[in-house]
C-alpha atoms as a PDB file:
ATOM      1  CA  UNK A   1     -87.457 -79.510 123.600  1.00  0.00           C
ATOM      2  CA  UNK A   2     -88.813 -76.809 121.452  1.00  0.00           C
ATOM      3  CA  UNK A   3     -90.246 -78.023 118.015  1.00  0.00           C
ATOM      4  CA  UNK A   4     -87.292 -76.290 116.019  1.00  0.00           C
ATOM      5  CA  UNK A   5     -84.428 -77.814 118.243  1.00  0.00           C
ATOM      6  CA  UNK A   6     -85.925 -81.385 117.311  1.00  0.00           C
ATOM      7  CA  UNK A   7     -85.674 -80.346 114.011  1.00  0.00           C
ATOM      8  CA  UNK A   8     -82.425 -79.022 114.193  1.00  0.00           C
ATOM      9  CA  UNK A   9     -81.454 -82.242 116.101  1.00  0.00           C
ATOM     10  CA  UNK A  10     -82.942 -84.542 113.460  1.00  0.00           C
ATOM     11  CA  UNK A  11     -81.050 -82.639 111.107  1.00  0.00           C
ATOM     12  CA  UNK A  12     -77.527 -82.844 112.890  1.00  0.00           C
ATOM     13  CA  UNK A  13     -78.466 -86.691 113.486  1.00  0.00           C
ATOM     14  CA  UNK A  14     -79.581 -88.127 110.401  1.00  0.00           C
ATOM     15  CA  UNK A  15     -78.429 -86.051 107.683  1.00  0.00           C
ATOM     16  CA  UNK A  16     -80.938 -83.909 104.822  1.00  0.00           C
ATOM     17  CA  UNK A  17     -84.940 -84.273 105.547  1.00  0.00           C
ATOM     18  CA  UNK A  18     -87.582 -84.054 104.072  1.00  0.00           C
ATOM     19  CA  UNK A  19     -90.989 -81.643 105.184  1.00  0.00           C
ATOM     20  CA  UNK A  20     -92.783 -84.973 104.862  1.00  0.00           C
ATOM     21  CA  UNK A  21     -90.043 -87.066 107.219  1.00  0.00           C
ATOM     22  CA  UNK A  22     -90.478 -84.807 109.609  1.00  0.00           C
ATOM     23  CA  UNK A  23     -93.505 -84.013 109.741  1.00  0.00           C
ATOM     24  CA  UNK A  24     -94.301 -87.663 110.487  1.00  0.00           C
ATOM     25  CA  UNK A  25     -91.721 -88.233 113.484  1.00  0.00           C
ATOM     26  CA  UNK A  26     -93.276 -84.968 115.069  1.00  0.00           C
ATOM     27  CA  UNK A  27     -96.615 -85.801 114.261  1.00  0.00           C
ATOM     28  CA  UNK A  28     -97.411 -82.658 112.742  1.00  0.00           C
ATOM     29  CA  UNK A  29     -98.824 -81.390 109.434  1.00  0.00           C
ATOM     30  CA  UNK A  30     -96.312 -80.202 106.680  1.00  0.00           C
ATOM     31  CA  UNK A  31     -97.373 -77.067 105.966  1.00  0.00           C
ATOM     32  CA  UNK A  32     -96.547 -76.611 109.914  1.00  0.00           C
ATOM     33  CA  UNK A  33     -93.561 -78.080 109.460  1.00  0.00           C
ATOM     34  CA  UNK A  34     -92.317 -75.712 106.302  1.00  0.00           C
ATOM     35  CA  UNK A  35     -93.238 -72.821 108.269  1.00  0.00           C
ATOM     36  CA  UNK A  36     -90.678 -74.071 110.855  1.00  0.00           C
ATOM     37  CA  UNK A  37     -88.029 -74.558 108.292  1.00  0.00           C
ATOM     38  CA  UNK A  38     -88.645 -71.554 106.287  1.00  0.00           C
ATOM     39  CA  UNK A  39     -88.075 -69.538 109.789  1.00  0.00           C
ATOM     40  CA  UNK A  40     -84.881 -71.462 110.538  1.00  0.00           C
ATOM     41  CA  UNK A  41     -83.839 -70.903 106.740  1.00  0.00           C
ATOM     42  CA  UNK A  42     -84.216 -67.333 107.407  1.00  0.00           C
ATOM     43  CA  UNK A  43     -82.276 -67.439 110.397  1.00  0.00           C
ATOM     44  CA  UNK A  44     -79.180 -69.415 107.876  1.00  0.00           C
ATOM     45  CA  UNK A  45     -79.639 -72.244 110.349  1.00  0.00           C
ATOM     46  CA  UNK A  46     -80.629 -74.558 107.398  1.00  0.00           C
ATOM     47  CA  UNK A  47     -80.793 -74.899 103.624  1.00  0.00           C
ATOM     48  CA  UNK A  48     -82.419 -77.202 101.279  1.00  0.00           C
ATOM     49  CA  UNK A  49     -81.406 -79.223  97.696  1.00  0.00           C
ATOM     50  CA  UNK A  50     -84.200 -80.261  95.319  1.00  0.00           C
ATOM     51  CA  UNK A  51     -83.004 -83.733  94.578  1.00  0.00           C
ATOM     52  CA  UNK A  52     -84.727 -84.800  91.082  1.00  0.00           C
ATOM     53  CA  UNK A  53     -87.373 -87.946  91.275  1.00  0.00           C
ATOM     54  CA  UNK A  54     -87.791 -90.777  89.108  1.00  0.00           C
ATOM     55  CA  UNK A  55     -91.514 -89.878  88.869  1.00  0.00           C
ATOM     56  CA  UNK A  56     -92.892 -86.349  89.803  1.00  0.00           C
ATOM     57  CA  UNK A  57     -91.094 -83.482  90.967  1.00  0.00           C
ATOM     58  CA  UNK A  58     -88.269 -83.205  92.807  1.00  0.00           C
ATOM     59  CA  UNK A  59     -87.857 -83.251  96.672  1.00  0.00           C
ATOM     60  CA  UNK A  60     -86.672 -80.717  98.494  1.00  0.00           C
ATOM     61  CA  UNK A  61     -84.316 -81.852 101.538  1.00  0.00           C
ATOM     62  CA  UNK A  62     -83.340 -79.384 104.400  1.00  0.00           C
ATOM     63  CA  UNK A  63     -80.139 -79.824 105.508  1.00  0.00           C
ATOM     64  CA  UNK A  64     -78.021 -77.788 108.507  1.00  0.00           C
ATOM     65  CA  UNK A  65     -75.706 -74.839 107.344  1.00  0.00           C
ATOM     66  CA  UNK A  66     -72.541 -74.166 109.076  1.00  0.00           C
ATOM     67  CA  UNK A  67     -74.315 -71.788 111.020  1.00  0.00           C
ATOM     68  CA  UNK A  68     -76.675 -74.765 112.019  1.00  0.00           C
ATOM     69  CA  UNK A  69     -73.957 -77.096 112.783  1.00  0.00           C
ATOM     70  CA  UNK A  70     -72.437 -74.323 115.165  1.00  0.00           C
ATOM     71  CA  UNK A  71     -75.198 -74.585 117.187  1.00  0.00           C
ATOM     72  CA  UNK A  72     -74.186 -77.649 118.621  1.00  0.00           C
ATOM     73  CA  UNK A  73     -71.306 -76.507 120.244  1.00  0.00           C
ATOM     74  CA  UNK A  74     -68.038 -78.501 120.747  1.00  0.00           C
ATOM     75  CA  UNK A  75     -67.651 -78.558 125.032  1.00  0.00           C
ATOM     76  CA  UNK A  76     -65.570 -76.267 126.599  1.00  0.00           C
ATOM     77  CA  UNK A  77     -64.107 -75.566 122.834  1.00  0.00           C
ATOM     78  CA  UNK A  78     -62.385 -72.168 123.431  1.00  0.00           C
ATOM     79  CA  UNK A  79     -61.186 -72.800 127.085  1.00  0.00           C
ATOM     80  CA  UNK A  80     -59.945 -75.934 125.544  1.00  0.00           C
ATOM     81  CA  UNK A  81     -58.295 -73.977 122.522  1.00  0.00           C
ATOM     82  CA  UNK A  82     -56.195 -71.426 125.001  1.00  0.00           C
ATOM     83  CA  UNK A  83     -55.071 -74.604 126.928  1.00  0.00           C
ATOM     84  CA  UNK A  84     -53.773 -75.997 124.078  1.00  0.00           C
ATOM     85  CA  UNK A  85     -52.093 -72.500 122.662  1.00  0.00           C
ATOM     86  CA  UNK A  86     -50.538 -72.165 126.554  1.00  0.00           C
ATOM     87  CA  UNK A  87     -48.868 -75.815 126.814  1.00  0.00           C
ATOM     88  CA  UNK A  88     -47.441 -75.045 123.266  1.00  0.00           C
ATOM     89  CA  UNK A  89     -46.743 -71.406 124.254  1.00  0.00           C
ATOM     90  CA  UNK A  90     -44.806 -73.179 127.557  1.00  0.00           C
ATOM     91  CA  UNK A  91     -43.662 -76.231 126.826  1.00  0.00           C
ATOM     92  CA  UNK A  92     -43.457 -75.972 123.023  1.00  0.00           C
ATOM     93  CA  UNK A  93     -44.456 -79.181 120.228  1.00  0.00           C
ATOM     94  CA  UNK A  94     -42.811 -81.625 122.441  1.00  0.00           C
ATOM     95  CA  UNK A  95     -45.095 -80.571 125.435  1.00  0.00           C
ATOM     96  CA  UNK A  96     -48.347 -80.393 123.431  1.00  0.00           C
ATOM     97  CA  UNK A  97     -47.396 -84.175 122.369  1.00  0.00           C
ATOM     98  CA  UNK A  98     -47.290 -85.195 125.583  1.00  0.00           C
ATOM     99  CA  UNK A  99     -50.297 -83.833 126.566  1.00  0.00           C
ATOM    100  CA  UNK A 100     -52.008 -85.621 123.802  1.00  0.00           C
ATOM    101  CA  UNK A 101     -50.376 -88.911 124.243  1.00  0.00           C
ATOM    102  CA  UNK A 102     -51.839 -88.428 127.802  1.00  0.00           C
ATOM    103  CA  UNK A 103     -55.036 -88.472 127.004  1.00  0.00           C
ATOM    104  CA  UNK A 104     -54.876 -90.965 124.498  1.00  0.00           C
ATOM    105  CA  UNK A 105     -53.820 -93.417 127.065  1.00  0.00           C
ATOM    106  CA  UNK A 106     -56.061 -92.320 129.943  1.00  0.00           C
ATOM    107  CA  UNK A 107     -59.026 -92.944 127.054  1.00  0.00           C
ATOM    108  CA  UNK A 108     -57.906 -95.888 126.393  1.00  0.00           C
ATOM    109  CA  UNK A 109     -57.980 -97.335 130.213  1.00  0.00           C
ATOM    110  CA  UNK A 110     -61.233 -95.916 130.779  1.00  0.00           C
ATOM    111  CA  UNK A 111     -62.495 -97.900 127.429  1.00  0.00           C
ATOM    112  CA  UNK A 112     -60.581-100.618 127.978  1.00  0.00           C
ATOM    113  CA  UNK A 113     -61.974-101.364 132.002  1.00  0.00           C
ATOM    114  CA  UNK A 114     -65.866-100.692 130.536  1.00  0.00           C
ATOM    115  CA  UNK A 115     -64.792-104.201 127.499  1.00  0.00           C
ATOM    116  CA  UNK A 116     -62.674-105.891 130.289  1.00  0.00           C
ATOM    117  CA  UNK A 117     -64.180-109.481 129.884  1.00  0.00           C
ATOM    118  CA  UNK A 118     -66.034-108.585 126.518  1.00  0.00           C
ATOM    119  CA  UNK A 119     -64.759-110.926 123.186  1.00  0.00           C
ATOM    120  CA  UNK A 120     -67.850-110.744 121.072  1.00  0.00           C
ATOM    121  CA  UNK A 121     -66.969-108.311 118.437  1.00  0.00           C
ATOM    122  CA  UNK A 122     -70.609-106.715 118.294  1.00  0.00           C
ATOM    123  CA  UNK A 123     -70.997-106.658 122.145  1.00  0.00           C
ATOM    124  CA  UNK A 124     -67.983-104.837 122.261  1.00  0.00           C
ATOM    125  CA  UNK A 125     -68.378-101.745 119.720  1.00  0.00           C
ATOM    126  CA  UNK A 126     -72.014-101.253 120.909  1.00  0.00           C
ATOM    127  CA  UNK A 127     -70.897-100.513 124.817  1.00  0.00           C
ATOM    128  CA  UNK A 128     -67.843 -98.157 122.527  1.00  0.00           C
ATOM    129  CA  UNK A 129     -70.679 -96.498 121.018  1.00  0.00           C
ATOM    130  CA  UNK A 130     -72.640 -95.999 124.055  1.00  0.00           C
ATOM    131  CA  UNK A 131     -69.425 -94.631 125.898  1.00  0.00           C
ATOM    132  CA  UNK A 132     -69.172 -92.298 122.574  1.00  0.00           C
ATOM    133  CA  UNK A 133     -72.911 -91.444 122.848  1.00  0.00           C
ATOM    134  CA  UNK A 134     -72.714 -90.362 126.912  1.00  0.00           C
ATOM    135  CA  UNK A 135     -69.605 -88.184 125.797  1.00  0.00           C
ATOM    136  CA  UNK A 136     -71.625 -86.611 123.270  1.00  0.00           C
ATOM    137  CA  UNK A 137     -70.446 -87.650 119.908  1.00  0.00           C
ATOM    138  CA  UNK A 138     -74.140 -88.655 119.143  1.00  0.00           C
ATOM    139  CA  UNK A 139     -72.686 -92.092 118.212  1.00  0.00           C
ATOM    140  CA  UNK A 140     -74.492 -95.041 116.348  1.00  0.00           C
ATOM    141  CA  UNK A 141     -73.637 -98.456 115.248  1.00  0.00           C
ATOM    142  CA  UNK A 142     -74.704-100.048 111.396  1.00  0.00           C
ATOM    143  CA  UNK A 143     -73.615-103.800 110.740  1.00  0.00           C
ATOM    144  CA  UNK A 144     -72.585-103.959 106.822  1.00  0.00           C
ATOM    145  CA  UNK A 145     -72.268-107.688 105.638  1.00  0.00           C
ATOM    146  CA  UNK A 146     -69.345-108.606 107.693  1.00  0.00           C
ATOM    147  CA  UNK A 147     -68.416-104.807 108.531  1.00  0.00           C
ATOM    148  CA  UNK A 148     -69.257-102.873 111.362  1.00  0.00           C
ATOM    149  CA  UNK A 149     -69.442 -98.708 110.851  1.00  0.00           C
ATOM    150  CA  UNK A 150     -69.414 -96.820 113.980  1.00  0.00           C
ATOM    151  CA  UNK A 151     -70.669 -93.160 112.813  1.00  0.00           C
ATOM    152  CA  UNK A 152     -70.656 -89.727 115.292  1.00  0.00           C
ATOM    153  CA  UNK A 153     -72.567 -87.393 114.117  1.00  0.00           C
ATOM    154  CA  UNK A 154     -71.293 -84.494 116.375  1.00  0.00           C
ATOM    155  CA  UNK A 155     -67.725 -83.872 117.647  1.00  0.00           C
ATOM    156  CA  UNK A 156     -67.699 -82.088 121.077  1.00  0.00           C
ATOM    157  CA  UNK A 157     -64.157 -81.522 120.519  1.00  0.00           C
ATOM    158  CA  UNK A 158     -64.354 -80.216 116.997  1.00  0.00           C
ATOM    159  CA  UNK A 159     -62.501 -77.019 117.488  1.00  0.00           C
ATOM    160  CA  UNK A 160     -59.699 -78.445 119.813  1.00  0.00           C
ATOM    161  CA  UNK A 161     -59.112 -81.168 117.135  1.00  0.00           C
ATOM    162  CA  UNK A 162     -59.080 -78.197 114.441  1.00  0.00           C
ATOM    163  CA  UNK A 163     -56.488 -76.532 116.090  1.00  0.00           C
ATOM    164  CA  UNK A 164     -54.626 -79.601 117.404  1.00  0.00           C
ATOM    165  CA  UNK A 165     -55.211 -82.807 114.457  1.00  0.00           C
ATOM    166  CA  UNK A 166     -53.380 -84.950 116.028  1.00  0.00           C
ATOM    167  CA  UNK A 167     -56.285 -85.317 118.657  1.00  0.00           C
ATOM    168  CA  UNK A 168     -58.174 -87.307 116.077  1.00  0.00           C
ATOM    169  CA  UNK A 169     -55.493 -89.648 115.336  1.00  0.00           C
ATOM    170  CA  UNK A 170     -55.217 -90.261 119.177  1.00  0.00           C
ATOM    171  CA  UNK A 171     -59.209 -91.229 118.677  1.00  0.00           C
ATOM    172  CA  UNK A 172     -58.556 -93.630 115.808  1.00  0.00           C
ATOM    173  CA  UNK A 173     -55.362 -95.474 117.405  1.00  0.00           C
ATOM    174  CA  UNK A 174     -57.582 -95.906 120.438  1.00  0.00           C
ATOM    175  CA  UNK A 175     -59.779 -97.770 118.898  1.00  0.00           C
ATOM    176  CA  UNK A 176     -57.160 -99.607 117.035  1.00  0.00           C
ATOM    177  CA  UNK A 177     -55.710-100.577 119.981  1.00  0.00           C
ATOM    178  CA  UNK A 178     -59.051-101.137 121.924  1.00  0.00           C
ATOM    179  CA  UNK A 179     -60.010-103.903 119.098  1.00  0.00           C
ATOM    180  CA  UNK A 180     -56.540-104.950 118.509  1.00  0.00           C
ATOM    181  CA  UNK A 181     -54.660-106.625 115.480  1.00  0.00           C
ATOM    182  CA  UNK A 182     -57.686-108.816 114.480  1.00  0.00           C
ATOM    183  CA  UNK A 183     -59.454-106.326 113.095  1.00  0.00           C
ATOM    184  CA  UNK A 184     -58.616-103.284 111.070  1.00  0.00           C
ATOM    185  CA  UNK A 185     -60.220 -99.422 111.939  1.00  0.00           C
ATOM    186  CA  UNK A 186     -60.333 -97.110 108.700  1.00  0.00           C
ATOM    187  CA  UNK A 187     -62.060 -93.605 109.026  1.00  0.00           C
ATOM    188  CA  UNK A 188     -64.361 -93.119 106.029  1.00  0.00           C
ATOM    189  CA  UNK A 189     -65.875 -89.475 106.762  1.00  0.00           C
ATOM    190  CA  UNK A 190     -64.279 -86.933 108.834  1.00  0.00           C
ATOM    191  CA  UNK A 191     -65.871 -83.644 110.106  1.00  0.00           C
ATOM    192  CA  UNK A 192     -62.269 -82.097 110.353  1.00  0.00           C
ATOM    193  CA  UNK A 193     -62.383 -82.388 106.532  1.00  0.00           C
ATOM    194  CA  UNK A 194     -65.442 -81.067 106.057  1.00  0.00           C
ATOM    195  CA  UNK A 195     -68.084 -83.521 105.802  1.00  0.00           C
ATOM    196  CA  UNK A 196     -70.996 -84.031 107.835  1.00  0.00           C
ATOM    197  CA  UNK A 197     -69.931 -86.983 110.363  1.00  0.00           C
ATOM    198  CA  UNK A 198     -67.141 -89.050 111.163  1.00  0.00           C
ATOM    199  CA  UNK A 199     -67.475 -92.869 110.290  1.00  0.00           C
ATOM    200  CA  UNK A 200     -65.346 -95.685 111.257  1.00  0.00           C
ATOM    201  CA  UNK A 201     -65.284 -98.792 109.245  1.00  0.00           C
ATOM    202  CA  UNK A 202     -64.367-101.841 111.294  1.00  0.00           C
ATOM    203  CA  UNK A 203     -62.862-104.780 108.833  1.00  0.00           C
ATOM    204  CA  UNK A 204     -61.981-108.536 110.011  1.00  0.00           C
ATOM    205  CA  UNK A 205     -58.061-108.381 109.228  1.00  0.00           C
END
């Protein structure tokens, strides 16, 4: 992988960065590493905030445009698009409801065969994230006090779920139903809306 796709990655993965940050994971010097960004800045893949420091100056952190985000493209988005406009086109609301009640509970099996015989709570949402992670969702899991957040950092079905929201309810209820009534599922970030990941809180009811 090409220096400025790590970047890029890093970027999409973790949120703003620093010269420095970076130029420590990639063992390289920062002055290298500026002359990367300043090339993808150029390009509008990236743009930076100067974030004011208790001592010194401030610190610049790069961060992904919407051009940058873009480049990690949702699968199949488009193809998947006209699919959806056709069934609607065909079969009208009813028919695209179906469809995504269908694949809500085909999710759901596959999920629910890979936990068959799992109770531990934290066993559990780590082999969800991995699932999440092999689909592309670049999925991680943070334990907070008693909480669990599952976080994606990508959506590989962004654009399908723009044109069809109901898609990402379909995601949340299958995890609802996945961890059942003992525990309670509340999305806390959501790409649709704008922001830079989607992030799943996971509360003991």
């Amino acid at each position: 992988m090409k220096t400025i796709d790590k970047i890029l990655y890093r970027m999409k993965r973790d949120g703003p960065v620093t010269a420095k940050m970076l130029a420590e994971d990639f063992q390289l010097t920062t002055m290298g590493v500026r002359q990367h960004l300043q090339g993808l800045e150029e390009d509008g893949l990236v743009d930076f905030e100067d974030i004011k420091a208790k001592v010194g100056r401030p610190t610049r952190h790069w961060r992904l445009t919407q051009k940058g985000h873009r480049r990690f493209a949702d699968r199949h988005g488009d193809l998947i698009i006209q699919m959806l406009d056709s069934v609607e086109e065909l079969f009208g609301l009813d028919g695209l409801s179906k469809v995504v009640d269908r694949r809500e509970a085909q999710t759901f099996e596959q999920y629910q065969a890979q936990l068959a015989g799992v109770e531990n709570i934290a066993e559990k949402l780590q082999i969800l994230t991995t699932l999440r992670e092999r689909e592309g969702y670049m999925a991680e899991l943070h334990q907070d006090g008693e909480d669990f957040v599952l976080i994606e950092n990508h959506c590989p079905i962004c654009h399908a779920a723009q044109r069809c929201p109901s898609l990402c309810q379909s995601e949340l209820a299958v995890f609802q139903r996945l961890l059942g009534s003992e525990y309670q599922v509340n999305r806390q970030e959501h790409i649709i809306a704008g922001e830079r990941r989607c992030a799943y809180r996971i509360i003991k009811s």
